[in-house]
Protein backbone atom coordinates (compact mmCIF):
# COMPACT_ATOMS: atom_id res chain seq x y z
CA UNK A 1 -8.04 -18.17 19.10
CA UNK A 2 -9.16 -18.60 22.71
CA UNK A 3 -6.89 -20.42 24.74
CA UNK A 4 -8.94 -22.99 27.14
CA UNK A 5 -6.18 -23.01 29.68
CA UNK A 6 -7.23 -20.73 32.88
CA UNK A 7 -10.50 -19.85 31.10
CA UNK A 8 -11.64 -18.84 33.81
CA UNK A 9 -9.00 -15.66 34.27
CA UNK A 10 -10.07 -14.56 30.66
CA UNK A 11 -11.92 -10.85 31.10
CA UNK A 12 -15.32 -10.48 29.64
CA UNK A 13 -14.50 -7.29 28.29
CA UNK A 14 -11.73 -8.35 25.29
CA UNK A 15 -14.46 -10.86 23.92
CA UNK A 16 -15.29 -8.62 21.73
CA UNK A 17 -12.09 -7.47 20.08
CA UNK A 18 -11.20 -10.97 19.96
CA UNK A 19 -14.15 -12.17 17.96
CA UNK A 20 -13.41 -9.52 15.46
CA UNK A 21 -9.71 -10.37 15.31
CA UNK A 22 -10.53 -14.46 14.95
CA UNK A 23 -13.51 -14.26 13.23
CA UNK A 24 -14.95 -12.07 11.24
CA UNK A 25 -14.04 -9.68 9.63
CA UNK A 26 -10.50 -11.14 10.78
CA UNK A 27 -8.76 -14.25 10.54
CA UNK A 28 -11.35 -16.53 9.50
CA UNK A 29 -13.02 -14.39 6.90
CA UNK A 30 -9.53 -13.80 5.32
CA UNK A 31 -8.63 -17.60 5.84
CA UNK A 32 -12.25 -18.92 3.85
CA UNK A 33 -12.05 -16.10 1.02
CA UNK A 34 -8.19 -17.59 0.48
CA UNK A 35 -9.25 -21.27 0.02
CA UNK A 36 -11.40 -20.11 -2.75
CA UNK A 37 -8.76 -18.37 -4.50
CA UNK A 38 -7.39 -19.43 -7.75
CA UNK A 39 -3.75 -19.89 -6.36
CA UNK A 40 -1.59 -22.49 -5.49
CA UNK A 41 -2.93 -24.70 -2.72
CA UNK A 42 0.70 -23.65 -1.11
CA UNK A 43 -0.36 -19.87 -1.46
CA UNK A 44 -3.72 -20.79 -0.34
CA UNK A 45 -3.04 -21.68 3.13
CA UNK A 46 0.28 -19.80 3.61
CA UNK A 47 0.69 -17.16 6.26
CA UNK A 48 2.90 -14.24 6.13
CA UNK A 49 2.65 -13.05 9.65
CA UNK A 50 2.40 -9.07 9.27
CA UNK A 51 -0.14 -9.63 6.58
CA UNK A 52 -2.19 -12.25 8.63
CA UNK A 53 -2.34 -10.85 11.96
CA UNK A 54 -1.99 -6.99 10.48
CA UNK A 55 -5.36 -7.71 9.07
CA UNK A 56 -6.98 -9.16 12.38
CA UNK A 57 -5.53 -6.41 14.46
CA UNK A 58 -6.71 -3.72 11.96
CA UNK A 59 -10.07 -6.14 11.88
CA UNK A 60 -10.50 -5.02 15.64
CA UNK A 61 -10.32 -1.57 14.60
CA UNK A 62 -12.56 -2.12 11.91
CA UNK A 63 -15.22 -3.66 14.29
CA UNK A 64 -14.92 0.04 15.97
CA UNK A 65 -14.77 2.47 12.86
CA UNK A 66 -18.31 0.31 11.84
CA UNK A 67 -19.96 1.15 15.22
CA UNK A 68 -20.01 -2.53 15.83
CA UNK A 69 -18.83 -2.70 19.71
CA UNK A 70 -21.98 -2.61 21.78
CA UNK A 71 -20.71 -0.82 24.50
CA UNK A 72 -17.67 1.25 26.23
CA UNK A 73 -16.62 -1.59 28.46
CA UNK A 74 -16.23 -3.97 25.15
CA UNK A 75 -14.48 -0.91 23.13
CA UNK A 76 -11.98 -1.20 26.21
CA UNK A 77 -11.47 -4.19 25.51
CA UNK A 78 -10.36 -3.88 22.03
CA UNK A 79 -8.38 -0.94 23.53
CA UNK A 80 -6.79 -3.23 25.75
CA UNK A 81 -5.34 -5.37 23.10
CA UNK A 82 -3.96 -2.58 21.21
CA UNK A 83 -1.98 -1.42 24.45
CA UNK A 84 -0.85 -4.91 24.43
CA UNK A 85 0.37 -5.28 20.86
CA UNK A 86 2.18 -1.88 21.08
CA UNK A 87 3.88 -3.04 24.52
CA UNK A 88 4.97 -5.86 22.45
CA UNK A 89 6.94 -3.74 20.44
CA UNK A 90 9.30 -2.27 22.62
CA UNK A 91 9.01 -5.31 24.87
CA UNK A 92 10.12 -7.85 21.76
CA UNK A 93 13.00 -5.03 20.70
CA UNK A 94 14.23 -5.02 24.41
CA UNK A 95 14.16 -8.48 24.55
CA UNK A 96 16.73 -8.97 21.27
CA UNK A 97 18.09 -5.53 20.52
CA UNK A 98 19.12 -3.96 23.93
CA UNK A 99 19.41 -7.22 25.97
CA UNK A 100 16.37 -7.11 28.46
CA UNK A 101 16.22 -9.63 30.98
CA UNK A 102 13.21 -12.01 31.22
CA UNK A 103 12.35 -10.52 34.33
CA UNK A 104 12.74 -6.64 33.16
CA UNK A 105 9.96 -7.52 30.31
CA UNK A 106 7.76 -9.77 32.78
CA UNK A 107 8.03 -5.92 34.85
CA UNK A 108 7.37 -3.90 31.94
CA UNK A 109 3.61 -5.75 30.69
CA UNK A 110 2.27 -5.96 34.04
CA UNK A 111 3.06 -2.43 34.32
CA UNK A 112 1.81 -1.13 31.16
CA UNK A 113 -0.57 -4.35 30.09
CA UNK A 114 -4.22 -5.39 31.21
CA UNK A 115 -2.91 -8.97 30.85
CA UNK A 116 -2.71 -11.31 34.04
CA UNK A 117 0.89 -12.02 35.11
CA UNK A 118 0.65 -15.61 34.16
CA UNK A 119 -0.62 -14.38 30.98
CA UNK A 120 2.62 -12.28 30.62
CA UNK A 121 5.24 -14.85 31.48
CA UNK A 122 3.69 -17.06 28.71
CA UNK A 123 3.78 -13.86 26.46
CA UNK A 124 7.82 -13.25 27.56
CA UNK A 125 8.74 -16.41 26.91
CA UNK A 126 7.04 -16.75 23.54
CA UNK A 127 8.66 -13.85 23.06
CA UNK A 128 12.17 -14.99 23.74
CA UNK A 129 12.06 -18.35 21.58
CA UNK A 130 10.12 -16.75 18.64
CA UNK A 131 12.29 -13.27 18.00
CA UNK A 132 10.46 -10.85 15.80
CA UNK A 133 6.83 -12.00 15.10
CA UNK A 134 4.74 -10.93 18.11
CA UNK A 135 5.80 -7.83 16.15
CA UNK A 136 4.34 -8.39 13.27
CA UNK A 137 0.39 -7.80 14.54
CA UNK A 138 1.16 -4.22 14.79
CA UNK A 139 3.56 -3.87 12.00
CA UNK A 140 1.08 -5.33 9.64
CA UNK A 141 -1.78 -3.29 11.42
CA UNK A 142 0.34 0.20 10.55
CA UNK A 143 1.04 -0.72 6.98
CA UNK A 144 -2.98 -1.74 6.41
CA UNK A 145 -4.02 1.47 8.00
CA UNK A 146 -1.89 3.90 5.99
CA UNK A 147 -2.25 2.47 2.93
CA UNK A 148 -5.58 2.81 3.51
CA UNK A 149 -5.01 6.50 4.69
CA UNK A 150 -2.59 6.64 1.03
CA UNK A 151 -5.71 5.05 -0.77
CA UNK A 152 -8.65 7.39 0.78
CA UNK A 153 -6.56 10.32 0.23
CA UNK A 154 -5.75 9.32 -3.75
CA UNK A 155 -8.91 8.84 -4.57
CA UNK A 156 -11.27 11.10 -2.77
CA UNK A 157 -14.85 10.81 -3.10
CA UNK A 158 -13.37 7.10 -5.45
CA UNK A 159 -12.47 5.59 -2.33
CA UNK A 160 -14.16 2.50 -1.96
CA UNK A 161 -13.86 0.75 1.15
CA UNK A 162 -15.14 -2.39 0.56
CA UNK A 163 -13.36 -2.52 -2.56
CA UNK A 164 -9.99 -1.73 -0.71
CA UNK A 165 -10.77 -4.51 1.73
CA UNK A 166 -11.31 -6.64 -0.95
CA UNK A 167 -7.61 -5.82 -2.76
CA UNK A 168 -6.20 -6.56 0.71
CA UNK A 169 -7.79 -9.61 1.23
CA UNK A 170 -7.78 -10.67 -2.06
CA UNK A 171 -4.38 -12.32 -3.02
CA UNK A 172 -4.55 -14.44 -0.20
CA UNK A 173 -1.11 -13.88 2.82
CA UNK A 174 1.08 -11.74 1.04
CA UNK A 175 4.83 -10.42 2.07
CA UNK A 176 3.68 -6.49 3.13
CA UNK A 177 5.88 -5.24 0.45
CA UNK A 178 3.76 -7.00 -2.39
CA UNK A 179 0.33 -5.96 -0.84
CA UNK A 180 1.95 -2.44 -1.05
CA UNK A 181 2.37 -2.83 -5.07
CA UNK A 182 -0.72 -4.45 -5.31
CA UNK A 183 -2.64 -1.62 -2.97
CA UNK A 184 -0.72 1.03 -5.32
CA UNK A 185 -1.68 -1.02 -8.14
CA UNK A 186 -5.35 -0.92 -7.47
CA UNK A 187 -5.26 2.79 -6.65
CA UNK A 188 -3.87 3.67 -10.52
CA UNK A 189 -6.74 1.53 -11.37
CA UNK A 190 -9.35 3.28 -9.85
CA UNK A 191 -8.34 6.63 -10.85
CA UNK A 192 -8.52 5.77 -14.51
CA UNK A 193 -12.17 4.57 -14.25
C-alpha cells in the first residue's frame, strides 16, 4: 500500500514498482483470484508472508521481464526497492542474530537505501518489534524465481508461463514448502502430457 503520511517525501520514480507489487499482477490480483477459490473462507483470506509478499516482490520483477516499465527512471525505481528488500536482509539478521544497535541499522539503510531517513527509522523499528518477516519479501521472491528457473528448465519448450503463474497463485497463501510440492507437482504433470 501507499502510506498517506509525508506523501509528499514519496519519489515519483518507485510508483511504478509499487503498483505492480500492490496491484496487479501483485497483491491484489493474488488476493481477488483467492476469494474465488474453493477453500476454506480461513484459507481464503490467510497470508503466509513469504508466499504473499514473495509474489508481489517477484510481481515487480515481472512488471520488468514483460517490458511493462515505461521508462529507465521508473525501472530505477523498481530497482530501488529491490536494494531495499535485500538491505533488509542483513539489516533484520543484524538486528536479532549479531546484536546491531538501532542506530548501527538506522546507519546501514541510509547508506546503502534510496529510502528517506524518516522512512528508515520507521523501517528499524518495525524491524525490531516484528523479528523475521521484513525477510520474508525476498525470501519468498528467491523461492518463486527458482522454482520458476527449476520449472523452465524441466520442461523446455513445455514451459508455460502463465500456467506456472497460475499453479503459484492458485492455492491461495501457501507455507513456501507446500507451493514447492505443489510447483514440483505441476511440473510431473506437464511432462506427462
Amino acid at each position: 500500500f501507499l502510506g498517506t503520511r509525508d506523501l509528499h517525501t514519496q519519489p515519483l520514480y518507485t510508483l511504478e514498482a509499487l503498483t505492480y507489487h500492490e496491484g496487479v499482477p501483485g497483491h491484489h490480483l493474488q488476493t481477488a483470484l483467492a476469494m474465488e477459490l474453493d477453500i476454506p473462507a480461513f484459507r481464503r483470506t490467510l497470508s503466509h508472508s513469504a508466499f504473499t509478499e514473495g509474489w508481489g516482490l517477484y510481481s515487480e520483477r515481472l512488471g520488468k521481464d514483460m517490458g511493462f516499465y515505461q521508462d529507465p527512471y521508473s525501472d530505477f525505481g523498481r530497482l530501488t526497492y529491490e536494494t531495499w528488500r535485500a538491505c533488509r536482509l542483513v539489516v533484520d539478521t543484524g538486528l536479532h542474530a549479531f546484536g546491531w544497535s538501532r542506530q548501527k541499522s538506522i546507519d546501514f539503510m541510509v547508506d546503502n537505501t534510496a529510502l528517506a531517513r524518516d522512512e528508515v527509522t520507521a523501517e528499524i523499528d518495525r524491524y525490531i518489534t516484528w523479528p523475521a518477516q521484513a525477510l520474508s519479501y525476498k525470501i519468498g521472491e528467491i523461492k518463486i524465481r527458482a522454482l520458476r528457473k527449476k520449472a523452465e528448465k524441466a520442461l523446455g519448450g513445455k514451459f508455460d508461463l502463465r500456467a506456472f503463474h497460475d499453479t503459484i497463485i492458485g492455492n491461495g497463501s501457501l507455507p513456501i514448502a507446500i507451493l514447492e510440492e505443489i510447483v514440483n507437482d505441476w511440473i510431473s504433470d506437464q511432462k506427462k502430457q
